[in-house]
Protein backbone atom coordinates (compact mmCIF):
# COMPACT_ATOMS: atom_id res chain seq x y z
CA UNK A 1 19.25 44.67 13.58
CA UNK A 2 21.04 45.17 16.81
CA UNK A 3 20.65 44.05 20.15
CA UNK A 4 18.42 47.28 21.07
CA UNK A 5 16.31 47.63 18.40
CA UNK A 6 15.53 43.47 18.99
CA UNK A 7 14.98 44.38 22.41
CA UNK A 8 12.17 47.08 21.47
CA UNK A 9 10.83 45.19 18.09
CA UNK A 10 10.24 42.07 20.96
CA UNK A 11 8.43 44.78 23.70
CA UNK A 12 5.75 45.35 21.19
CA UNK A 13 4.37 42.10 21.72
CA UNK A 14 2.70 43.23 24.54
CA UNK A 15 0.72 45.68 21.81
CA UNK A 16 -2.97 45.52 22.45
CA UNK A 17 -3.56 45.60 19.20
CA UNK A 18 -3.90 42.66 17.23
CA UNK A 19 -2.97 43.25 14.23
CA UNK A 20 0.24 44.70 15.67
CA UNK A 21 1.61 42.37 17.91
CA UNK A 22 0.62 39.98 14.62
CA UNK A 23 2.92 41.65 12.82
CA UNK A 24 5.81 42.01 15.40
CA UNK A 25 5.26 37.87 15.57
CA UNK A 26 5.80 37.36 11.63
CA UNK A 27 8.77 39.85 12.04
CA UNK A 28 10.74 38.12 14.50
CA UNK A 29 9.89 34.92 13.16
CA UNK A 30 11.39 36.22 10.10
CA UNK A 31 14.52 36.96 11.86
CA UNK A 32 15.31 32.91 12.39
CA UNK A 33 16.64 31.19 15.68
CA UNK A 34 18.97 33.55 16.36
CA UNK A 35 16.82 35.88 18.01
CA UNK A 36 15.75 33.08 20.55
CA UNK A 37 18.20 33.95 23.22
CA UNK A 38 16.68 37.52 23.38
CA UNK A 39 13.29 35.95 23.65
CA UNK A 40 14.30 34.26 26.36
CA UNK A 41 15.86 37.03 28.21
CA UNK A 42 12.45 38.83 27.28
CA UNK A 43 10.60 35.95 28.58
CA UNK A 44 12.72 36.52 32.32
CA UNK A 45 11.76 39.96 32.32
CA UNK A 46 8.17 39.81 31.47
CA UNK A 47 5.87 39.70 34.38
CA UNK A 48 2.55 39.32 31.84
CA UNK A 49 1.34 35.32 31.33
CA UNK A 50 0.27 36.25 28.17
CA UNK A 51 2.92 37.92 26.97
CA UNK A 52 5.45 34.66 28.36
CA UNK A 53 2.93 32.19 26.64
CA UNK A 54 3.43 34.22 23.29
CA UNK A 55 7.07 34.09 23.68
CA UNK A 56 7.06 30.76 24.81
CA UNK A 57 5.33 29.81 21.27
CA UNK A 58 7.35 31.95 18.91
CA UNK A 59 10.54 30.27 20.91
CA UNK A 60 9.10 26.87 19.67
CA UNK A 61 8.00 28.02 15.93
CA UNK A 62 11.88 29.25 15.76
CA UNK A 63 13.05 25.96 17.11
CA UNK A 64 11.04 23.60 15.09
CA UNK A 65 11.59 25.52 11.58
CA UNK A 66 15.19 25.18 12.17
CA UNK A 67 14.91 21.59 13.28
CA UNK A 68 12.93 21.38 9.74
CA UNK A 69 15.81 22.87 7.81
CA UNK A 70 18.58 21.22 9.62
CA UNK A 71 16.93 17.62 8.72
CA UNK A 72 16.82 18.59 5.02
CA UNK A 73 20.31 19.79 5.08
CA UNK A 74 21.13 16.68 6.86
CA UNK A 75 19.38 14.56 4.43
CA UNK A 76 21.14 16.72 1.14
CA UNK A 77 24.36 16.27 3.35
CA UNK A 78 26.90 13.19 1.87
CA UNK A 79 27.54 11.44 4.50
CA UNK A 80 24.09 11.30 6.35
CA UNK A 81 25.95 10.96 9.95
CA UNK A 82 23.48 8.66 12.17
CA UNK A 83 24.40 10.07 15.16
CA UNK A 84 23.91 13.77 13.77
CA UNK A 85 20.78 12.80 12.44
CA UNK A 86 19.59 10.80 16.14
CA UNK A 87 20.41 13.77 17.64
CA UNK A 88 18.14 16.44 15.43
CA UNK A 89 15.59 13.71 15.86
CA UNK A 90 16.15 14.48 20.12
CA UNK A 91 16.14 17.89 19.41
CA UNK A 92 12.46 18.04 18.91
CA UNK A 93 11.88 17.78 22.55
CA UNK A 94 15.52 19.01 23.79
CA UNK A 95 16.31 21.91 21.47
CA UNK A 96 19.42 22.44 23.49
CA UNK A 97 21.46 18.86 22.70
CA UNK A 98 24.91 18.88 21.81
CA UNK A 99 26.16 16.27 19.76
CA UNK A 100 29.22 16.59 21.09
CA UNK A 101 28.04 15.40 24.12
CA UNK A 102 26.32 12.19 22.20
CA UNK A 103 30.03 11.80 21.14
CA UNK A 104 31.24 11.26 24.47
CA UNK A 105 28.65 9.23 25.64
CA UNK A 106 29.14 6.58 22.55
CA UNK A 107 33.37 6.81 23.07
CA UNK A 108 32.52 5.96 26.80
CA UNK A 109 31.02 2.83 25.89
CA UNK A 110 33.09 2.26 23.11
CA UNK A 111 36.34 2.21 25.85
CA UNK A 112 34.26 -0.12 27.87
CA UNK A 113 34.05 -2.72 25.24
CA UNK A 114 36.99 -2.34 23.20
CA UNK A 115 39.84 -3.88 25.47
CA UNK A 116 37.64 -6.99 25.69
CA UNK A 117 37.66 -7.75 21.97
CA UNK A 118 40.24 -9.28 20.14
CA UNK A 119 40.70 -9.07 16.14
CA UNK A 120 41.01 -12.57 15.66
CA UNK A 121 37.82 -14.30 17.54
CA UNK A 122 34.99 -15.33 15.51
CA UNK A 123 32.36 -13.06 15.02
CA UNK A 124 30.02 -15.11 17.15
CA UNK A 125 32.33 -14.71 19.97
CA UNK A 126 32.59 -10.49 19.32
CA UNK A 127 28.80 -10.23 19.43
CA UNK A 128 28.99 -12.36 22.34
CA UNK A 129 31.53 -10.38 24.29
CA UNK A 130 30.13 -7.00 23.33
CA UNK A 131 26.65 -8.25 24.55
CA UNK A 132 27.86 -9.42 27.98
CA UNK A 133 29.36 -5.76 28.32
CA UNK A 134 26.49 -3.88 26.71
CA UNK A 135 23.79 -5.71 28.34
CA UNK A 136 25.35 -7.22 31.26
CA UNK A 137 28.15 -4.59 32.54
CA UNK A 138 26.30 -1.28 31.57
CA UNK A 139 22.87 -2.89 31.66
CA UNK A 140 21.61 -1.68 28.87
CA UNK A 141 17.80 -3.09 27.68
CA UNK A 142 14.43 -3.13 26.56
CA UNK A 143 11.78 -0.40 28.54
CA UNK A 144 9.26 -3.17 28.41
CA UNK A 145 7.50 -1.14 31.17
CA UNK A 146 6.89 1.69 29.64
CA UNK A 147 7.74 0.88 25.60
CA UNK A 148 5.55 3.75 24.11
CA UNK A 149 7.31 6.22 26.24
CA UNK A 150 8.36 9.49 24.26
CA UNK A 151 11.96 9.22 26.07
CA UNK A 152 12.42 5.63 24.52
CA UNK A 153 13.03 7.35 20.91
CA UNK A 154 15.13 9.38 21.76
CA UNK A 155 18.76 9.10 22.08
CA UNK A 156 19.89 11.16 25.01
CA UNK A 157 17.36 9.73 27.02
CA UNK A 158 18.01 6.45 26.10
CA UNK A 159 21.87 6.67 26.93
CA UNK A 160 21.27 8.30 30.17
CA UNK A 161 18.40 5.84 31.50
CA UNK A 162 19.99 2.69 29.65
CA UNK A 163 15.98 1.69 28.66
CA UNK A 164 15.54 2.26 24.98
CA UNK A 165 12.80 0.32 22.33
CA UNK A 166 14.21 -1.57 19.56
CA UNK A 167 15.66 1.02 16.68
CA UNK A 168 17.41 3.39 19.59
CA UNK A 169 19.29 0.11 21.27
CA UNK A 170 20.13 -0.84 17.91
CA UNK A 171 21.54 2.93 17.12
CA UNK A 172 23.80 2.89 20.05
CA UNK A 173 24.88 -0.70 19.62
CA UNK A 174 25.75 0.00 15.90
CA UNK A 175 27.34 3.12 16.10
CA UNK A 176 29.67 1.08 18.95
CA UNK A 177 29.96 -1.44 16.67
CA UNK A 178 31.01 0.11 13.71
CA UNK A 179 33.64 2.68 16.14
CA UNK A 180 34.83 -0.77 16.79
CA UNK A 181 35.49 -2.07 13.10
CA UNK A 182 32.28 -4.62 13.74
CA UNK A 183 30.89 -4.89 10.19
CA UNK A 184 27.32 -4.55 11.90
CA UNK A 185 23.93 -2.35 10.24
CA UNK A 186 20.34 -1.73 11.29
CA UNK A 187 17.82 -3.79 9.38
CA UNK A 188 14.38 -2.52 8.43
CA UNK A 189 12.39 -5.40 9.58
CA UNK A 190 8.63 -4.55 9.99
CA UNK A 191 7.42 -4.43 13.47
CA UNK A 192 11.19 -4.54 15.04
CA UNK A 193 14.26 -3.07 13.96
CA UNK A 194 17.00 -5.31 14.29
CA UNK A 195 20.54 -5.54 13.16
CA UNK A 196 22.70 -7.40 10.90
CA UNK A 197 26.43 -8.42 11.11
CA UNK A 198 27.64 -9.33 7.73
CA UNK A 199 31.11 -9.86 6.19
CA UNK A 200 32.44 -11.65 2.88
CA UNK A 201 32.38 -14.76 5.27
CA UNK A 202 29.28 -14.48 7.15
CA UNK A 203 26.50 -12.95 7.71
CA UNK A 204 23.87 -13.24 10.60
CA UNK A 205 21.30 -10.79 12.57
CA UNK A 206 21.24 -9.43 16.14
CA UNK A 207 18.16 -8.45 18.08
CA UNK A 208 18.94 -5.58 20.56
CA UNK A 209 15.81 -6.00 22.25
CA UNK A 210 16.35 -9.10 23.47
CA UNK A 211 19.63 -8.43 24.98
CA UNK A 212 21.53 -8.98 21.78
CA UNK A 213 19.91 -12.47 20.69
CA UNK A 214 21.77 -13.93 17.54
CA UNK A 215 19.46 -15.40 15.08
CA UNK A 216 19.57 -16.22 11.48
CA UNK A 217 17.86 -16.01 8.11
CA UNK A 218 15.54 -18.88 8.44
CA UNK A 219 14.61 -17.26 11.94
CA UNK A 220 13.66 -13.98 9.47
CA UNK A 221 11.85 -16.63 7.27
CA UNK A 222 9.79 -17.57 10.05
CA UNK A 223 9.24 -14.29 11.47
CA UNK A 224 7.70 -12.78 8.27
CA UNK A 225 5.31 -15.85 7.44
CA UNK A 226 3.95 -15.39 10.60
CA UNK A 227 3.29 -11.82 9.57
CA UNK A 228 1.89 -13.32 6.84
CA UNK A 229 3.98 -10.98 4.45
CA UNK A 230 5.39 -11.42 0.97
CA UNK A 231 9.51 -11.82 1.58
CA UNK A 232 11.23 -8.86 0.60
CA UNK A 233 15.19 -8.21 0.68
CA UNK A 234 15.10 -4.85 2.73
CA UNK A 235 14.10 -7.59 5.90
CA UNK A 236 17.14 -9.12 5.07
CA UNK A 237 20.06 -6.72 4.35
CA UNK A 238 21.21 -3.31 5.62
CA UNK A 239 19.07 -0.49 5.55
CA UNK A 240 20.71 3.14 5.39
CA UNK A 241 20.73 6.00 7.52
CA UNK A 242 18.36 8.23 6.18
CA UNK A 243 16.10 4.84 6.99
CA UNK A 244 16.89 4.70 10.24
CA UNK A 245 16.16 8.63 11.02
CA UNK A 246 12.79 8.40 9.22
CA UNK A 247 11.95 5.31 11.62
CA UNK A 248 12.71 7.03 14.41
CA UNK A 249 10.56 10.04 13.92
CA UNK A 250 7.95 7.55 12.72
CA UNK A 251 8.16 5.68 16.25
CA UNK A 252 8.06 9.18 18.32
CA UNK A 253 4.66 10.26 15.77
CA UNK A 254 3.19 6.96 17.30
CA UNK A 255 4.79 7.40 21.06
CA UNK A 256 2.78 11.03 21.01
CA UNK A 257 -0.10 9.72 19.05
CA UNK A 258 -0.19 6.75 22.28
CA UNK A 259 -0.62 9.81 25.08
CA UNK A 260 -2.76 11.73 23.03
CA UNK A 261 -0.53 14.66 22.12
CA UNK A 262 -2.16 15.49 18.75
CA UNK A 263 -0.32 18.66 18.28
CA UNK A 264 3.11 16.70 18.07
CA UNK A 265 1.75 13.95 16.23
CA UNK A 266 1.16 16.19 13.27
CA UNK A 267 4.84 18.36 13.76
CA UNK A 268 6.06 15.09 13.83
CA UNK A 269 4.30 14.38 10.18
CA UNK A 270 5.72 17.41 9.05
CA UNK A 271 9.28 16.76 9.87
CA UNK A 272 9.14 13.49 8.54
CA UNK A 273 7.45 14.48 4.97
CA UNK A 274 10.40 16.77 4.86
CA UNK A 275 12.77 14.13 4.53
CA UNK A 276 11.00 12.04 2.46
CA UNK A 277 11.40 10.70 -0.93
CA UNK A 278 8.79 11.25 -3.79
CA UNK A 279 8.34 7.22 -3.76
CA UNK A 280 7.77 7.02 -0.21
């Protein structure tokens, strides 16, 4: 279809007719994302509410079905990129995020760190440098203040306004990390994501919430016998990517379910169960 037949199959939405404008709806949703920009430009030119509020909702349909099918490609993908798959998570409520731009934002911080760190310290003394830099220098930390805060879960927000909750500090601080040969991994611990630096010589855990805070196993110990929960080793070792991705939409279900937006909560479901596995 070319540009002027789009242009008059998209007019007809004004159609009084129901049944119609119903079917001009199913037809360009058929059509995929690609016919968004023309919706937009559509949308400019309109001068009918109704008519902008229908485009405004087939715009989103298009955008979260292909959201939906990017996340299952990114699941079926190999290497399951965590900053690819942060990003499609952010694309829920920014549909027009580059990753490249995520890119630059993590090799900023990345050349902010890396001339301070020497190969040969001891891992103690890494975490402890990159913390004083992370935490201290670019003042990254906790949104205590506002915690349930859509913004918090996402990525791009969280880089720009430096105020993240636990699994998106841990994200950036990994992905760092690893950029800067730091053997360090997100743990699934239950009620805070934390993260894990672990070699063939040692092996201890990180909290990003608390401004990097270094604690160890019998620290997890604690921790989950005051949960009163059964040990288990996922609170203890690395968790992967396609983890971390289905955490994150878990934590923005709950940040929309906190201010009542419903209609998210369940998208939200929907993007999750498509990434799930049958033993989930």
């Amino acid at each position: 279809m070319d540009d002027k037949e789009l242009k008059a199959l998209i007019s007809l939405l004004d159609d009084e007719d129901k049944e119609i404008s119903t079917h001009i709806e199913e037809k360009i949703i058929s059509l995929g994302d690609e016919v968004i920009p023309h919706l937009e430009a559509q949308w400019e030119q309109s001068f009918n509410p109704e008519t902008q509020k229908k485009i405004e909702e087939l715009i989103h349909t298009l955008q979260f079905e292909s959201l939906k099918q990017k996340l299952i490609s990114w699941k079926a993908s190999e290497e399951q990129d965590l900053l690819e798959g942060m990003c499609l998570v952010a694309t829920y409520q920014y549909p027009d995020l580059e990753l490249s731009q995520l890119k630059q934002d993590i090799e900023q911080i990345y050349y902010e760190i890396w001339p301070s760190l020497k190969p040969d310290i001891h891992p103690f003394d890494q975490v402890k440098i990159f913390n004083d830099i992370f935490f201290g220098k670019l003042k990254f930390g906790a949104n205590n203040k506002n915690f349930h805060a859509p913004g918090n879960s996402m990525i791009n927000v969280v880089l720009q306004t430096k105020r993240g909750n636990p699994i998106t500090l841990c994200v950036i601080y990994l992905l760092v990390a690893q950029k800067l040969e730091m053997p360090v991994y997100g743990v699934n611990l239950p009620n805070l994501f934390i993260l894990t630096y672990k070699s063939k010589e040692i092996q201890f855990y990180i909290n990003a919430f608390n401004r990097g805070l270094i604690f160890t196993k019998e620290d997890i110990d604690r921790y989950i016998n005051e949960l009163y929960l059964t040990p288990n080793d996922t609170y203890y070792e690395p968790c992967d990517n396609l983890d971390i991705i289905k955490r994150a939409l878990r934590n923005l279900s709950n940040a929309f379910e906190k201010i009542g937006d419903h209609y998210k909560v369940e998208e939200l479901k929907i993007l999750l169960r498509s990434i799930k596995d049958f033993d989930d």
